[in-house]
Protein backbone atom coordinates (compact mmCIF):
# COMPACT_ATOMS: atom_id res chain seq x y z
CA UNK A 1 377.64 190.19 123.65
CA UNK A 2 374.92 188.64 125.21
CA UNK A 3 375.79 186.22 127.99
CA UNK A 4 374.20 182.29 127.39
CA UNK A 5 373.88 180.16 130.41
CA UNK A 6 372.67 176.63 130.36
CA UNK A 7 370.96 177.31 126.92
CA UNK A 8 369.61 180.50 128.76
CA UNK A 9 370.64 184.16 126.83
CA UNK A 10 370.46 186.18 129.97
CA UNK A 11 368.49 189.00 128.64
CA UNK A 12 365.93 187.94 126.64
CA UNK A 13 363.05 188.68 129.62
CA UNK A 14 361.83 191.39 131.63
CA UNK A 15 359.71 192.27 134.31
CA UNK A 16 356.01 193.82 133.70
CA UNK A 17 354.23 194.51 136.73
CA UNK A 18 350.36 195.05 137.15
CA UNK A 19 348.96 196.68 140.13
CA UNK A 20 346.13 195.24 142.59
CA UNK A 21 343.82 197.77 143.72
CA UNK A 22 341.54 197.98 146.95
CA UNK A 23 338.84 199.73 145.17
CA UNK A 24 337.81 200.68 148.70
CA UNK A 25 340.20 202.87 149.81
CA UNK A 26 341.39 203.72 146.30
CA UNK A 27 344.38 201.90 147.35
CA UNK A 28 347.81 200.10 145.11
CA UNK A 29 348.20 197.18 147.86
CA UNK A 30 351.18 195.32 145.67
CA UNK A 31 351.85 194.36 142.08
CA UNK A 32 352.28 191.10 140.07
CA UNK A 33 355.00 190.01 138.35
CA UNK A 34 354.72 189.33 134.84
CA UNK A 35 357.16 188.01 132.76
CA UNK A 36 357.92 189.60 129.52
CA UNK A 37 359.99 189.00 126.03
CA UNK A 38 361.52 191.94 125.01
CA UNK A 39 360.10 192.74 121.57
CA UNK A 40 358.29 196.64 120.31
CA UNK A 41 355.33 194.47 121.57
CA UNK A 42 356.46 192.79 124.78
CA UNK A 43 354.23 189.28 125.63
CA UNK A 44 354.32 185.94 127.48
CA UNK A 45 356.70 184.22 125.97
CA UNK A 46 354.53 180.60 126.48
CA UNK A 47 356.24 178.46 123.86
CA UNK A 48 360.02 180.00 125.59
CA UNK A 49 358.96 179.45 129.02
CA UNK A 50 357.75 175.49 128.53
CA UNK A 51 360.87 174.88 127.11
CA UNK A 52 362.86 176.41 130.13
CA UNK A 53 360.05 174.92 132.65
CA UNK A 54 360.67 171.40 130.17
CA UNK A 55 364.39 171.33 131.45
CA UNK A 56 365.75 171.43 134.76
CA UNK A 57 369.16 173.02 133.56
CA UNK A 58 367.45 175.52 131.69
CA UNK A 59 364.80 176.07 134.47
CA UNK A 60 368.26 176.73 137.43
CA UNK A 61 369.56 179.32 134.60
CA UNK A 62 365.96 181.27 134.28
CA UNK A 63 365.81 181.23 138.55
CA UNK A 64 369.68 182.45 138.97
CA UNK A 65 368.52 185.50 136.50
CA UNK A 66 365.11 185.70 138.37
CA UNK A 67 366.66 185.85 141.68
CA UNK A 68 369.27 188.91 140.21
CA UNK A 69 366.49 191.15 139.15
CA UNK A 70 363.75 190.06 142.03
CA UNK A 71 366.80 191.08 144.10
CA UNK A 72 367.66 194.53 142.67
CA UNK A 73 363.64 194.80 142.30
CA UNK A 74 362.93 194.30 145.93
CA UNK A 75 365.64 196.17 147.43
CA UNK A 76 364.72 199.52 145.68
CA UNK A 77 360.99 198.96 146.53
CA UNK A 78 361.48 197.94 150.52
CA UNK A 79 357.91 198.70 151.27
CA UNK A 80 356.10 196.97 148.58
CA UNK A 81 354.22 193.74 147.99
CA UNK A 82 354.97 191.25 144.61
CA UNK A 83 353.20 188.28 143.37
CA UNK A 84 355.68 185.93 141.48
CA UNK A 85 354.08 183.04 139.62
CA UNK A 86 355.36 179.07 139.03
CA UNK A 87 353.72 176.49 137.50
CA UNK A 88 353.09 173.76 139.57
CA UNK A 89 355.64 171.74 137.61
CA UNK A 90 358.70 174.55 138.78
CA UNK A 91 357.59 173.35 142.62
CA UNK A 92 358.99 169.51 141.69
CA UNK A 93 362.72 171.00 141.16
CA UNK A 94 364.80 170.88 144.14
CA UNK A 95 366.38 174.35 142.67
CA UNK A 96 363.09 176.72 142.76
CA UNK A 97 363.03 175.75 146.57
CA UNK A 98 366.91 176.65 146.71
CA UNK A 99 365.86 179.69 145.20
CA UNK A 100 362.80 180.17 147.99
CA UNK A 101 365.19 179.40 150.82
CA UNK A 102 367.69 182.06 149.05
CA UNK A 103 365.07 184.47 148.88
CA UNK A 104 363.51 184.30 152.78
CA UNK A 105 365.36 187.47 153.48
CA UNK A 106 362.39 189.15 151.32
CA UNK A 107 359.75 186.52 152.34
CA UNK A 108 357.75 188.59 153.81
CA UNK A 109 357.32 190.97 150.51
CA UNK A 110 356.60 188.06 148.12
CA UNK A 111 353.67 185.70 146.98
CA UNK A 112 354.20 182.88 145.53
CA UNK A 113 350.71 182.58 142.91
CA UNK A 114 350.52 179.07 141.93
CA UNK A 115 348.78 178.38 138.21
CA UNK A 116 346.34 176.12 137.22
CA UNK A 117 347.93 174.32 134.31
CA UNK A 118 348.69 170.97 136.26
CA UNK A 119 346.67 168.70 133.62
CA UNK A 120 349.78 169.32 131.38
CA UNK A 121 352.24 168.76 134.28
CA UNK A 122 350.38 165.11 135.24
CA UNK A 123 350.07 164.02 131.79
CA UNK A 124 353.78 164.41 131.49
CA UNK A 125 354.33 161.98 134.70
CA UNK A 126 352.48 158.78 133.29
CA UNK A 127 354.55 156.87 136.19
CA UNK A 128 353.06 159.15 139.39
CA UNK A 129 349.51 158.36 139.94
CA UNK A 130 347.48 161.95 140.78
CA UNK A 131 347.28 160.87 144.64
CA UNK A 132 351.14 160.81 144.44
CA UNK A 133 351.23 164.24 142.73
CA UNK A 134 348.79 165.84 145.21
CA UNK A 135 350.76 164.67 148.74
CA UNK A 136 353.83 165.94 146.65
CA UNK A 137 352.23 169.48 146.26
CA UNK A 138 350.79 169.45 149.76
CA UNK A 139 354.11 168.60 151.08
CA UNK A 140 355.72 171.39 149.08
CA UNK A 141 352.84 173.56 149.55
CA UNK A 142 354.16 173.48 153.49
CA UNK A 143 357.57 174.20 153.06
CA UNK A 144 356.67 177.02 151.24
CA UNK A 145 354.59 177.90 154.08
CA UNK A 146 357.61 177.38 156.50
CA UNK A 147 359.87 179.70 154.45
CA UNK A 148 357.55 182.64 155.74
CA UNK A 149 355.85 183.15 151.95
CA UNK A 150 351.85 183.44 151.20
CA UNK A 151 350.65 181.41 148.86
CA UNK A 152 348.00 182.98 146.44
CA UNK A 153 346.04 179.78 144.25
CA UNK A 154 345.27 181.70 140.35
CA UNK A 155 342.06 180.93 138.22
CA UNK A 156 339.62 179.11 140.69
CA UNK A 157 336.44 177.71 139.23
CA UNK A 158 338.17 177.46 135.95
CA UNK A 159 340.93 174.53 134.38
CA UNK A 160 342.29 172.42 136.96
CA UNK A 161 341.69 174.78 139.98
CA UNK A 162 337.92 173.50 140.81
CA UNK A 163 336.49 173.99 143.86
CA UNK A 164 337.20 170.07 144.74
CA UNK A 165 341.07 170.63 144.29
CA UNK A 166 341.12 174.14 145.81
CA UNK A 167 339.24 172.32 148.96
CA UNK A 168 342.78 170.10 149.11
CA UNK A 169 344.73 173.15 149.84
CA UNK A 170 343.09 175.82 152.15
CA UNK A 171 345.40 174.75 155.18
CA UNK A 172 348.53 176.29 153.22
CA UNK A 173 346.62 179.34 150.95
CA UNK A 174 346.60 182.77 151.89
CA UNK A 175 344.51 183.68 148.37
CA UNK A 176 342.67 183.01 145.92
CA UNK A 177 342.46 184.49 142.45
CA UNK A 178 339.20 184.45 140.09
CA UNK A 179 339.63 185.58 136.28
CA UNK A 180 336.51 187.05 135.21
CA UNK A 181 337.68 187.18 131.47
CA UNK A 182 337.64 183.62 131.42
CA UNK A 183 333.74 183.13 132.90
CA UNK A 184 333.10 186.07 129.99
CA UNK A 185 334.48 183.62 127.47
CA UNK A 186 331.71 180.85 128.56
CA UNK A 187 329.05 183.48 127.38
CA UNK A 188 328.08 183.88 131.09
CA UNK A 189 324.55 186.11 131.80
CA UNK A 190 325.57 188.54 134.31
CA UNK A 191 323.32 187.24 137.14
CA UNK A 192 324.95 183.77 136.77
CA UNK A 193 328.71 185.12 136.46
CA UNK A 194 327.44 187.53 139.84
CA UNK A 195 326.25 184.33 141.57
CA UNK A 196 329.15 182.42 141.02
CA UNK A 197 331.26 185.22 142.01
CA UNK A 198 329.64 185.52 145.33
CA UNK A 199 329.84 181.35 145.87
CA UNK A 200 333.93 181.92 145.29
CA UNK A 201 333.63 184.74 147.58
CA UNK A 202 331.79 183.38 150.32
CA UNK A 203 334.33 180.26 150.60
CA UNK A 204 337.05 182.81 150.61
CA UNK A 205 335.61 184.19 153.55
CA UNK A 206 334.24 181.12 155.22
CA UNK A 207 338.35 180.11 155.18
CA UNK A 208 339.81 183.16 155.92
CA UNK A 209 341.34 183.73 152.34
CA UNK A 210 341.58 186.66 150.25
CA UNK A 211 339.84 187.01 147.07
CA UNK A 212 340.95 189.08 143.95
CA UNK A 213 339.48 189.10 140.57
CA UNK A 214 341.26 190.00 137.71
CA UNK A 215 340.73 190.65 134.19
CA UNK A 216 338.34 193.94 135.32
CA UNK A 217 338.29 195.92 132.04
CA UNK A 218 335.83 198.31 132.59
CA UNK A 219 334.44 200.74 135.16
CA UNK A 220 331.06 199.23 135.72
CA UNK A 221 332.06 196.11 136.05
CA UNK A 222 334.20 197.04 138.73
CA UNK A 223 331.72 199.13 140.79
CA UNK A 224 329.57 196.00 140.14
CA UNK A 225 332.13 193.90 142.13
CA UNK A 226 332.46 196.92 144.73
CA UNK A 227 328.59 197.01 145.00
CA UNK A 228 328.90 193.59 145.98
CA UNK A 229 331.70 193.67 148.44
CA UNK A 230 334.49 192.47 146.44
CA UNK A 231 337.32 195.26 146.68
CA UNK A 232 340.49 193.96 145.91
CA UNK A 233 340.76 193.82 141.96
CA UNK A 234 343.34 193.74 139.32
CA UNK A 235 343.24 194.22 135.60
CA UNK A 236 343.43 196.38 132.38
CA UNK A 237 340.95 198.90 134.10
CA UNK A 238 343.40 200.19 136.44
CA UNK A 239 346.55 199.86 133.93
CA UNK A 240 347.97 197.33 131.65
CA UNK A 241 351.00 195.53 132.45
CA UNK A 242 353.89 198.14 132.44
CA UNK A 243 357.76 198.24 133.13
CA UNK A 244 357.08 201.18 135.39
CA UNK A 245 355.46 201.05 139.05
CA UNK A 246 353.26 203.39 139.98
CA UNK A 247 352.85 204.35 144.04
């Protein structure tokens, strides 16, 4: 029998992992996370996860089974680097930093990749004006920091993560990530996506970040990217999101 914790069944998710390559060296330098259901044809379970993200009892549950298998996960991979994503909504509960301070043993093997769906977070706190919300995540942003973890920032120059909020958060980011499937959606010509690319890129390095794009589908597009100095890259090119890690 499945065990049910704080409206939580315990096994209903799993880990996928997808690797980030330095197309450089022809390197694996870490994996993210990704959070799976557990059907023939394993996805994001969105509508599952708001709910859980939607309740603070439900949201303690999900980060006491997160911690288990991160645990287990971390232990029998000593030398490897994770991503593990929250929306910025998971940073207002005292329990994910409970969880954080629980997990500094491993601190130095973790990201913590912060999405870009705050619009839905703010809209949901009519009360907090956005200059509120933004000290909050600054201040939380630091603690993190203080724990030992890097902080990656996901989906710059798309949604809320434009380079005007981004520019509120260098002190406390160690990267930024750029999805180039979303810039393909926009109908993009390849000169303007390459441009824009090498804007996001230049501000990476102009504040010491690193910069991945993901979503890289197809050879040439990646030896595009390499041609132009970007190097670390992640996406369906180099393997989709499996249960199995690859070294």
């Amino acid at each position: 029998m499945n065990s049910i914790k704080g409206g939580l069944q315990m096994d209903e998710f799993q880990f996928h992992f997808q690797p980030k390559v330095d197309v450089q060296n022809h390197q694996i330098i870490g994996y993210e996370i990704l959070l799976r259901n557990k059907e023939q044809n394993p996805y994001y379970p969105a509508k599952r996860m708001e709910k859980i993200i939607n309740s603070r009892a439900k949201h303690a549950s999900f980060l006491e089974w997160f911690q288990s298998e991160l645990v287990q996960l971390l232990c029998y991979f000593p030398t490897l680097q994770f991503s593990i994503n929250f929306a910025p909504k998971q940073l207002f509960y005292l329990e994910t930093h409970l969880f954080l301070t629980k997990m500094k043993p491993y601190a130095e093997q973790l990201i913590v990749e912060v999405t870009e769906d705050l619009p839905l977070f703010a809209a949901s706190m009519e009360n907090i004006d956005a200059l509120t919300i933004e000290q909050n995540l600054q201040s939380m942003f630091a603690s993190i920091k203080a724990k030992g973890y890097r902080i990656a920032l996901d989906d710059v120059g798309s949604g809320k993560n434009s380079l005007d909020e981004v520019l509120k958060f260098t002190s406390y980011l160690d990267q930024i990530k750029f999805s180039i499937v979303k810039c393909s959606k926009k109908n993009l010509k390849e000169e303007t996506l390459h441009l824009f690319l090498h804007a996001w890129q230049s501000f990476a390095e102009d504040y010491q970040l690193d910069f991945i794009v993901e979503g890289i589908e197809d050879p040439a597009v990646s030896n595009g990217l390499k041609n132009q100095g970007i190097f670390v890259q992640q996406g369906y090119h180099f393997g989709k999101p499996s249960k199995c890690i690859k070294r």
